[in-house]
N, C-alpha and C. Protein backbone atom coordinates (compact mmCIF):
# COMPACT_ATOMS: atom_id res chain seq x y z
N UNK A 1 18.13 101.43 115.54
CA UNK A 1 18.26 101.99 114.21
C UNK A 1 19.44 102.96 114.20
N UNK A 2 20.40 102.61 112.99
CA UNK A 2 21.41 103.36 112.73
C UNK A 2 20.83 104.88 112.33
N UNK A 3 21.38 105.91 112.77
CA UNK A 3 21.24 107.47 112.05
C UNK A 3 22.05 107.66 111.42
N UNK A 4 21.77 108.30 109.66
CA UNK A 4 22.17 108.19 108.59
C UNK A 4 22.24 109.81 108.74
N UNK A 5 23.46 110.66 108.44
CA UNK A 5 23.84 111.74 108.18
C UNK A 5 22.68 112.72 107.89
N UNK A 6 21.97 112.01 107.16
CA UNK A 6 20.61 113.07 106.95
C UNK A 6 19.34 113.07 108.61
N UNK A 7 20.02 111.88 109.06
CA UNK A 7 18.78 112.03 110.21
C UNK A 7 19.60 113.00 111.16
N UNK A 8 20.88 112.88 111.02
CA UNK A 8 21.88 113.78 112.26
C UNK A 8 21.45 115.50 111.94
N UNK A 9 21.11 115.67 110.87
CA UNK A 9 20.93 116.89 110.36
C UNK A 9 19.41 117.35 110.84
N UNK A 10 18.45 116.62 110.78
CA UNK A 10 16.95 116.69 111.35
C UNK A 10 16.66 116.23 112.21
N UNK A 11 17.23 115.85 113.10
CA UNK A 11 16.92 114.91 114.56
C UNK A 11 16.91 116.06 115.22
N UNK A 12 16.36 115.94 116.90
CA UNK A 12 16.46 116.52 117.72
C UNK A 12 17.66 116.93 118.58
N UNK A 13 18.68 116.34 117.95
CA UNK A 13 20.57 116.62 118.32
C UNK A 13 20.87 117.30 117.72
N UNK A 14 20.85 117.77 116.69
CA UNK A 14 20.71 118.56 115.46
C UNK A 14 20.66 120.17 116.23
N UNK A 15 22.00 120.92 116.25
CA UNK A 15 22.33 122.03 117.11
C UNK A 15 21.84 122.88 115.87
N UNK A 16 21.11 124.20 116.76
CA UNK A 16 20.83 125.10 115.32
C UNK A 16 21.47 126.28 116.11
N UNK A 17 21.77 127.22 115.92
CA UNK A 17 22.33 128.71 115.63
C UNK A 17 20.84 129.54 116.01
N UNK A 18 20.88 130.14 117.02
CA UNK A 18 19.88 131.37 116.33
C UNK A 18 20.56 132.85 116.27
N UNK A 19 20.68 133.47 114.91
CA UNK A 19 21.13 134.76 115.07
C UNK A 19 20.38 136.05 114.65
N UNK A 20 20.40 137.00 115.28
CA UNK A 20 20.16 138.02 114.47
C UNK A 20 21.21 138.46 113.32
N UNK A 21 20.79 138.74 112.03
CA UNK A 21 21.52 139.23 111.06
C UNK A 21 21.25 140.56 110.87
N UNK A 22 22.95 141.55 110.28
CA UNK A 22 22.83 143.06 109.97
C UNK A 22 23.68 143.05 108.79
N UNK A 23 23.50 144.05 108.54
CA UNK A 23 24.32 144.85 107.14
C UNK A 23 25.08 145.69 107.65
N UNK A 24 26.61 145.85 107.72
CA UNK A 24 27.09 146.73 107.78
C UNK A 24 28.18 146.95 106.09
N UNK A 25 28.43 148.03 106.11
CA UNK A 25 29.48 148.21 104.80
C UNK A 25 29.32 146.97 103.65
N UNK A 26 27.91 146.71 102.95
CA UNK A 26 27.82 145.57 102.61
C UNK A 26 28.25 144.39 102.50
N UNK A 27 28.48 143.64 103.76
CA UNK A 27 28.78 142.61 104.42
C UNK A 27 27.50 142.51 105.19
N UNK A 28 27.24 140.93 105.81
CA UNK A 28 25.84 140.53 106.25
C UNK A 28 26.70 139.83 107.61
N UNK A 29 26.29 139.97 108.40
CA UNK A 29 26.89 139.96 110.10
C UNK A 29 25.78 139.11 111.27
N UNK A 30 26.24 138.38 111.93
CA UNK A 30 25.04 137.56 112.49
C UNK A 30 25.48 137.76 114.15
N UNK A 31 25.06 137.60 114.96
CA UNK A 31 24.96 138.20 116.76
C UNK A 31 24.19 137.42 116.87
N UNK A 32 24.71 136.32 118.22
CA UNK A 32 23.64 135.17 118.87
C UNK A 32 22.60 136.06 119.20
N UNK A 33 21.54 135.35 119.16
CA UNK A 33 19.86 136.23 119.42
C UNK A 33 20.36 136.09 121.14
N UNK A 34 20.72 135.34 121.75
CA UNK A 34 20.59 135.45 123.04
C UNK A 34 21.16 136.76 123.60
N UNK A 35 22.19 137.47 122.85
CA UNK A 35 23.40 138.64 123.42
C UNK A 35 22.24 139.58 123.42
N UNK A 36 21.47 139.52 122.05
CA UNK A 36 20.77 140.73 121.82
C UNK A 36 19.83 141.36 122.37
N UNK A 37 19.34 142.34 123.43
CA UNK A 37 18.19 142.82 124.33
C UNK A 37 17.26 143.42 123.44
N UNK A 38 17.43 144.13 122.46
CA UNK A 38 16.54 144.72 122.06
C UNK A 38 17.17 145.52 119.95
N UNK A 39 16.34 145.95 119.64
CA UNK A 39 16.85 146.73 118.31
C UNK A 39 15.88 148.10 118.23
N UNK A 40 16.23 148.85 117.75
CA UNK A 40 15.69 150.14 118.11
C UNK A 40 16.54 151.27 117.46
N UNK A 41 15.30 151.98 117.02
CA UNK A 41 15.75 152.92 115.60
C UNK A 41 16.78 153.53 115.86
N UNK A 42 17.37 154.37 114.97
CA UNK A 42 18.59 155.23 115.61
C UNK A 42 17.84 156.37 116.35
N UNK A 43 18.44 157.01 117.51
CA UNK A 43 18.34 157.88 118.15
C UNK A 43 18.88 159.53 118.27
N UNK A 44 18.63 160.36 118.47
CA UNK A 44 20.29 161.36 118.94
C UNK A 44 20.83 160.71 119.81
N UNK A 45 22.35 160.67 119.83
CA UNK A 45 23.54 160.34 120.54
C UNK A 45 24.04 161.66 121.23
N UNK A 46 23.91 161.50 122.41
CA UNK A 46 24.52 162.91 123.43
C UNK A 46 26.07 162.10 123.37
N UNK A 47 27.01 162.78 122.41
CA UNK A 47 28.62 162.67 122.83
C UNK A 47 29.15 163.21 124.26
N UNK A 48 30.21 162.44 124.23
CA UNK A 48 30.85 162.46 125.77
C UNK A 48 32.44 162.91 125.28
N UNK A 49 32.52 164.18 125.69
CA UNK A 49 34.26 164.50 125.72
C UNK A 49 35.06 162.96 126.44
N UNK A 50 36.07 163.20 125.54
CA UNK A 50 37.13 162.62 126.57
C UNK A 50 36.41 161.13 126.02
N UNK A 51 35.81 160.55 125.18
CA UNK A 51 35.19 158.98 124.93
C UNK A 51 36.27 158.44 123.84
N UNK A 52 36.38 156.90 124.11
CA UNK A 52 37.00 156.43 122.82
C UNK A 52 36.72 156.95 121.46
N UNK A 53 37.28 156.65 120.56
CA UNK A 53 36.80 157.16 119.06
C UNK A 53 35.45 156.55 118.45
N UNK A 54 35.48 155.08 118.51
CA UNK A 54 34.51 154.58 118.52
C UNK A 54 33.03 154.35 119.27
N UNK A 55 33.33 154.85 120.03
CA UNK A 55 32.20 155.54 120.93
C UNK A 55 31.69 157.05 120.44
N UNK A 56 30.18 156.65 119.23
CA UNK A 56 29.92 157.87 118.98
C UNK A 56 29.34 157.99 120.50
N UNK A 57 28.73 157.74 121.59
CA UNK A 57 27.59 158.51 121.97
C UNK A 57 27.10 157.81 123.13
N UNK A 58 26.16 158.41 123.82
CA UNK A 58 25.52 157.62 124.79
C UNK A 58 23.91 158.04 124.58
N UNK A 59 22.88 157.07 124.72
CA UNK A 59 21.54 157.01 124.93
C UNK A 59 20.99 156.99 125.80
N UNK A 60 19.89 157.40 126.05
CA UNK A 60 18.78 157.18 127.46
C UNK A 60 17.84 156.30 127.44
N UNK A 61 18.34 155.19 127.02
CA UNK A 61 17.22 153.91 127.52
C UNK A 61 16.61 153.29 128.42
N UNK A 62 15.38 153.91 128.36
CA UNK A 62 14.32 153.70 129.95
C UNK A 62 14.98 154.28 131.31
N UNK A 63 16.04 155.54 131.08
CA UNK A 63 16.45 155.40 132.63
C UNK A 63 18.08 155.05 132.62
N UNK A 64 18.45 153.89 131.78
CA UNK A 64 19.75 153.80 131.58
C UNK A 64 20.57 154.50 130.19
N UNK A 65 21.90 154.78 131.38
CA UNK A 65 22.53 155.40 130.06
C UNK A 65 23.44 154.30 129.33
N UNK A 66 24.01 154.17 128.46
CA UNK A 66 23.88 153.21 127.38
C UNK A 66 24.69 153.55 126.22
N UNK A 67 26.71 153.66 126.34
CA UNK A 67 27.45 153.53 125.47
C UNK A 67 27.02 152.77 123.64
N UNK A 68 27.02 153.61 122.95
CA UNK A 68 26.83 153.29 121.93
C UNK A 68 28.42 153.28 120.55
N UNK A 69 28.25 152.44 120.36
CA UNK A 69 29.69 151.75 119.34
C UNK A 69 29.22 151.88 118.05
N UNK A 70 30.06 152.59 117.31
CA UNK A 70 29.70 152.74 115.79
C UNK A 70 31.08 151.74 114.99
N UNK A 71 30.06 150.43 114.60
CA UNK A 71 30.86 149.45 114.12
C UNK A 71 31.63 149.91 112.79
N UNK A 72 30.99 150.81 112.22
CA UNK A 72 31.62 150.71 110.91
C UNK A 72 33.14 151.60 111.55
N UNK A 73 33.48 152.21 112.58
CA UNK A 73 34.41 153.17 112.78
C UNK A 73 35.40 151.89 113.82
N UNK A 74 34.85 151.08 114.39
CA UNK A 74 35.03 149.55 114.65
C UNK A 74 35.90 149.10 113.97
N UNK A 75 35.34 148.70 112.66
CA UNK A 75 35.78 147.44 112.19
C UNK A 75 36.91 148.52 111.02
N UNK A 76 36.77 149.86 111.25
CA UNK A 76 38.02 150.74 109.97
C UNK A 76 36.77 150.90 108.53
N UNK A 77 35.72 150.91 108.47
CA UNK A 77 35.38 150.88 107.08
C UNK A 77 34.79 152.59 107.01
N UNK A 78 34.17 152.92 106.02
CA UNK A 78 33.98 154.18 105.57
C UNK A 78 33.36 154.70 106.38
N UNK A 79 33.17 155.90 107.40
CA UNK A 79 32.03 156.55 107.60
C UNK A 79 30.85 156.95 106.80
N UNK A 80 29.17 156.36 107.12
CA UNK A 80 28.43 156.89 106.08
C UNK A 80 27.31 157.05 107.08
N UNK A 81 26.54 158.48 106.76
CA UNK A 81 25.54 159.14 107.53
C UNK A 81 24.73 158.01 107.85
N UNK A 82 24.10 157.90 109.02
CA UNK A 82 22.90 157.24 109.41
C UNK A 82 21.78 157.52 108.59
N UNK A 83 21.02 156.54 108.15
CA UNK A 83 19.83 156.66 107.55
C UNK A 83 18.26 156.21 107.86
N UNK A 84 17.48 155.68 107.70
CA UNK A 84 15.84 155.49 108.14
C UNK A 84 15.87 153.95 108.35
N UNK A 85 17.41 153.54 107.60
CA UNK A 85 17.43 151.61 107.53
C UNK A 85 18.37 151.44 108.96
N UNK A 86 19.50 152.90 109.38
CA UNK A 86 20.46 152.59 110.59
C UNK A 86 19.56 152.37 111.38
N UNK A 87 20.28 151.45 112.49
CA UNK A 87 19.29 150.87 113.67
C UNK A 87 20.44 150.67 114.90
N UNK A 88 19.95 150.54 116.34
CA UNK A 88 20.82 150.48 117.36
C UNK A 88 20.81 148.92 117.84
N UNK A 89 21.92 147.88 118.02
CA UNK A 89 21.67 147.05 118.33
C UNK A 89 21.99 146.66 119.83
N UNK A 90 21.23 146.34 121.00
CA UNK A 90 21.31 146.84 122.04
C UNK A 90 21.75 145.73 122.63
N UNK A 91 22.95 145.30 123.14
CA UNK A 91 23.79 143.65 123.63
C UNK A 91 24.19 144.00 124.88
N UNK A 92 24.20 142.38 125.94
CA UNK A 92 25.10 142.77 126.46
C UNK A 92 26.36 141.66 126.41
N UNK A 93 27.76 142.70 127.04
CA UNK A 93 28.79 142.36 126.51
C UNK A 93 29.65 142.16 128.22
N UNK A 94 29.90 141.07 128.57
CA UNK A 94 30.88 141.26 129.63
C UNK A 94 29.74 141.69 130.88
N UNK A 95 28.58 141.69 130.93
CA UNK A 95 27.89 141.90 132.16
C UNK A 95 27.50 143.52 131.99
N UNK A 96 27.95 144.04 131.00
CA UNK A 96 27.44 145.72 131.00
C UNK A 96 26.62 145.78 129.33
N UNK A 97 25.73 146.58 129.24
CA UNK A 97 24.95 146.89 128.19
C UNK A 97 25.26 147.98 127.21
N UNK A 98 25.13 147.29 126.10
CA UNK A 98 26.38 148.85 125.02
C UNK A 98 25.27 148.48 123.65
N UNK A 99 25.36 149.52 123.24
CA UNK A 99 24.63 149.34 121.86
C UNK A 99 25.48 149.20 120.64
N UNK A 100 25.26 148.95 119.28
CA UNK A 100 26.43 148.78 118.40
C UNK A 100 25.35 149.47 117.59
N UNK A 101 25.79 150.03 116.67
CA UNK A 101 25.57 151.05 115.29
C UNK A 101 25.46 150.16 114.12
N UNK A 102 24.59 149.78 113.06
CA UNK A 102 24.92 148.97 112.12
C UNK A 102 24.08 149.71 111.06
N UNK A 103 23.98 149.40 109.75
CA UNK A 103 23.84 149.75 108.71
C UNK A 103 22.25 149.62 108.52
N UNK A 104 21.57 148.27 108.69
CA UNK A 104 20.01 147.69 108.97
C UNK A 104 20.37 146.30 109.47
N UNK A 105 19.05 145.98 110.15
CA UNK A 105 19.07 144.65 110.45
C UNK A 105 17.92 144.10 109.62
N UNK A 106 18.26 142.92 109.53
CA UNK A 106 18.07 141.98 108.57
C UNK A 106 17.03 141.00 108.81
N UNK A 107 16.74 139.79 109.48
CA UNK A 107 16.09 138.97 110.40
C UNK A 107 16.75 138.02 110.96
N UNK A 108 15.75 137.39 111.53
CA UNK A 108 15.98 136.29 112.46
C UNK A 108 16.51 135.12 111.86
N UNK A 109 17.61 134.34 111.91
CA UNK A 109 17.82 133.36 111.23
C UNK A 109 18.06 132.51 112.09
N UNK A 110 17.24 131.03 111.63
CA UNK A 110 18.71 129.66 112.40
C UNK A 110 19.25 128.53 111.53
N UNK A 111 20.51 129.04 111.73
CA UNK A 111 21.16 127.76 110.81
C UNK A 111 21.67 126.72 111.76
N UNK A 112 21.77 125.48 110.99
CA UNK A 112 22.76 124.67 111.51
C UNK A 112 24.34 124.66 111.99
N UNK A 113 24.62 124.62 113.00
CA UNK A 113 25.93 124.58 113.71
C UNK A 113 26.83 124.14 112.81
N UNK A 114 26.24 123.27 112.19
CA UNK A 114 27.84 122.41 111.32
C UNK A 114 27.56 122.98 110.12
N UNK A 115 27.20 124.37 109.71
CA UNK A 115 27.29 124.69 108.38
C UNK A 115 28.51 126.41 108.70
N UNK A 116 28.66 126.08 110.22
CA UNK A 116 29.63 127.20 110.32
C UNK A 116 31.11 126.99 110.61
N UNK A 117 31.90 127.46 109.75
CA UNK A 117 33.11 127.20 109.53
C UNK A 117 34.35 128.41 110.67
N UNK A 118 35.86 128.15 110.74
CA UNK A 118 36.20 128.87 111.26
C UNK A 118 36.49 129.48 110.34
N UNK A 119 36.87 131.35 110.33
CA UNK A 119 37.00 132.37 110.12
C UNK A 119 38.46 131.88 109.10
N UNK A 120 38.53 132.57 107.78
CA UNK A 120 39.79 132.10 107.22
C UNK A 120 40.46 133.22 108.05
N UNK A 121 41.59 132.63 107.98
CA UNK A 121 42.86 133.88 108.40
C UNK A 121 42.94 134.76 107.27
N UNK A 122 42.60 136.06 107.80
CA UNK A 122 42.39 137.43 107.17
C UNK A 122 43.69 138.23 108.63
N UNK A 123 43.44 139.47 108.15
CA UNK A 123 44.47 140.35 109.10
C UNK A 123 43.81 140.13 110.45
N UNK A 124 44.90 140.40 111.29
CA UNK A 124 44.96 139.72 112.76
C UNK A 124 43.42 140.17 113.28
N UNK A 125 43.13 142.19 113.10
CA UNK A 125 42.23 142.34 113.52
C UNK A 125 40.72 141.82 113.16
N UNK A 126 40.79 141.63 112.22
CA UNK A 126 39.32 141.46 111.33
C UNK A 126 39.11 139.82 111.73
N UNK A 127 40.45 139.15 112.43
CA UNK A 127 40.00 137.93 112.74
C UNK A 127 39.21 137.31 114.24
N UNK A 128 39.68 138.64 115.18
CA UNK A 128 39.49 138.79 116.52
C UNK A 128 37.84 138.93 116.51
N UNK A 129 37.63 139.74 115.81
CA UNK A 129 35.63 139.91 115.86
C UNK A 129 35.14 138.58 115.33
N UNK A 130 35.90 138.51 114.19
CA UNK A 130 34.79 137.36 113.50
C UNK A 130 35.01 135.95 114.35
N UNK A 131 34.14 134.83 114.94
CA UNK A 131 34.24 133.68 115.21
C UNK A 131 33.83 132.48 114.29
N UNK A 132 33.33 133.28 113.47
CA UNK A 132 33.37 131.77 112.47
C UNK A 132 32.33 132.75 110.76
N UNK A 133 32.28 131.58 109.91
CA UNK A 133 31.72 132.12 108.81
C UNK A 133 30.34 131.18 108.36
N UNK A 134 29.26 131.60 108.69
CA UNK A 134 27.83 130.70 107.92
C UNK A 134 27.65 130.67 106.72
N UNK A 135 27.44 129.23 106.37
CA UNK A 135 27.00 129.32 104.97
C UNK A 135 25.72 129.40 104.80
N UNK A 136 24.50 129.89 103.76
CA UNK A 136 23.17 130.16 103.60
C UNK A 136 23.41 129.11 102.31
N UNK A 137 22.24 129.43 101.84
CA UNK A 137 22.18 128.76 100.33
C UNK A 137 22.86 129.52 99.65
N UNK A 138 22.71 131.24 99.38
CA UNK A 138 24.22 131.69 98.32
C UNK A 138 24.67 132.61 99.16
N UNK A 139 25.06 132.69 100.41
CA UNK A 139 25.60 134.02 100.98
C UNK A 139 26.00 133.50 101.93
N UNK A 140 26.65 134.48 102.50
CA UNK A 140 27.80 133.60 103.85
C UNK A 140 27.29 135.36 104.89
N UNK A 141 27.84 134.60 106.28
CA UNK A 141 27.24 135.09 106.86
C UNK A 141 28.76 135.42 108.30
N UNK A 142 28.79 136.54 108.45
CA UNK A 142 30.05 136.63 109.26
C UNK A 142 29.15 136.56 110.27
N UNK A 143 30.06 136.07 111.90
CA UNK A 143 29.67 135.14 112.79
C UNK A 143 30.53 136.77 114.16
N UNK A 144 29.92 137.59 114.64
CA UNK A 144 30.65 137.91 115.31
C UNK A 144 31.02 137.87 116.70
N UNK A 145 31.65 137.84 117.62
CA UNK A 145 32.30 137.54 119.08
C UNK A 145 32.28 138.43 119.77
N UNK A 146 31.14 138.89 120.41
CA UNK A 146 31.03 140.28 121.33
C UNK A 146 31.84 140.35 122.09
N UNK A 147 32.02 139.39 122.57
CA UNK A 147 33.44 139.27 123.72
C UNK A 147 34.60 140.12 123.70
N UNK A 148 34.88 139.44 122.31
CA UNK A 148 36.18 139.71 121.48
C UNK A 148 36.32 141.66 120.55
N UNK A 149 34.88 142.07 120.36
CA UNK A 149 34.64 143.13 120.32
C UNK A 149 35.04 144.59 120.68
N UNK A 150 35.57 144.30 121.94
CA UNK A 150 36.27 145.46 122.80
C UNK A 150 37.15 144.55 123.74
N UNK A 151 38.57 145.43 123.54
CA UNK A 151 39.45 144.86 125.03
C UNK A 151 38.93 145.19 126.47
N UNK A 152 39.08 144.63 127.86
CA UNK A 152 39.02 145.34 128.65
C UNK A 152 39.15 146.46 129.25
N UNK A 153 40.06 146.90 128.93
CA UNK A 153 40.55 148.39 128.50
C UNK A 153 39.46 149.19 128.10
N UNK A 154 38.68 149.02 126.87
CA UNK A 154 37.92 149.58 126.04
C UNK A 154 36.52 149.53 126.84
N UNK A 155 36.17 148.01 126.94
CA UNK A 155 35.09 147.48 128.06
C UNK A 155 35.14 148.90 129.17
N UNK A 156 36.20 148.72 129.97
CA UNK A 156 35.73 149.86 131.13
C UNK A 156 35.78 151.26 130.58
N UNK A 157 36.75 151.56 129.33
CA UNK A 157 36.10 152.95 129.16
C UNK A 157 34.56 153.23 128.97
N UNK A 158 33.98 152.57 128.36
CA UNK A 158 32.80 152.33 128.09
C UNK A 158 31.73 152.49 129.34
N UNK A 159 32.23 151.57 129.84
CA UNK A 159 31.71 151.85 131.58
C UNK A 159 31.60 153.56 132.23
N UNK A 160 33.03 153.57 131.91
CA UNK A 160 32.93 155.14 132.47
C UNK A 160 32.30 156.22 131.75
N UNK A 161 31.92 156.29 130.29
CA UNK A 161 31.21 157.04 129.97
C UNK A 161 29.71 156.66 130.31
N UNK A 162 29.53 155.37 130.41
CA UNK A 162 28.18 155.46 130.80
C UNK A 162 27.31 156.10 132.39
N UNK A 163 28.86 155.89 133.25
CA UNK A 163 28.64 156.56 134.66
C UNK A 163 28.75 158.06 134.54
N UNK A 164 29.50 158.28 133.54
CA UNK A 164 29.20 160.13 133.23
C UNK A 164 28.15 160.89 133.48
């Protein structure tokens, strides 16, 4: 039996996506569920002299200390106070564990692979995070690249504040 486009879509070949979705600067942002260790309210952040800019802070999770990234200072958008919806999203990136700062998280989603497109060309930077764009039924869904997130450079500063 031939498979008809609709069976490619519901068959067991049929690649799905699982992401966690967030809100930052009202934009809706998706992180493979696999990167993600954990989510967890906002905390106090003990600052570290001498840290990148984007590095508000470091946490004490279970024992580990734990560089924390405030995306909205990330990605250039407005600074706006943490609130009861901010949440810590706890990844790891490159073999070391960093938290990212986001606005709220959203849920669990899985879409289909082939409903994600590549990233239009926007400015160089805003293209480096994003890896692709999901479509929902009316909302699109930015796709982001932890990888691509921090240079190496940035990666080991990160490191070193966490050995602080």
């Amino acid at each position: 039996m031939k498979a008809t486009p609709k069976d490619a879509k519901t068959g067991p070949q049929a690649a799905l996506l699982q992401l966690v979705s967030f809100h930052l600067g009202g934009e809706e942002y998706g992180l493979e569920i696999l990167r993600v260790q954990e989510i967890i309210r906002m905390m106090n952040l003990t600052r570290v002299p001498n840290s990148p800019e984007f590095v508000e802070g470091v946490i004490n999770l279970r024992g580990k200390v734990i560089p924390v990234i405030g995306l909205r200072k990330r990605f250039g958008l407005e600074p706006r106070p943490h609130d009861k919806q901010s949440r810590i999203v706890v990844v790891e990136v490159s073999g070391a564990v960093i938290g990212f700062v986001v606005d709220s998280v959203s849920e669990v989603l899985r879409i289909p692979a082939d409903t994600v497109e590549p990233p239009p060309r926007l400015a160089k930077t805003e293209r480096e995070f994003v890896s692709g764009v999901g479509k929902l039924e009316n909302r699109l869904l930015l796709l982001l690249d932890v990888n691509r997130l921090m240079t190496e450079t940035e990666q080991a500063a990160c490191a070193e504040v966490a050995v602080q």
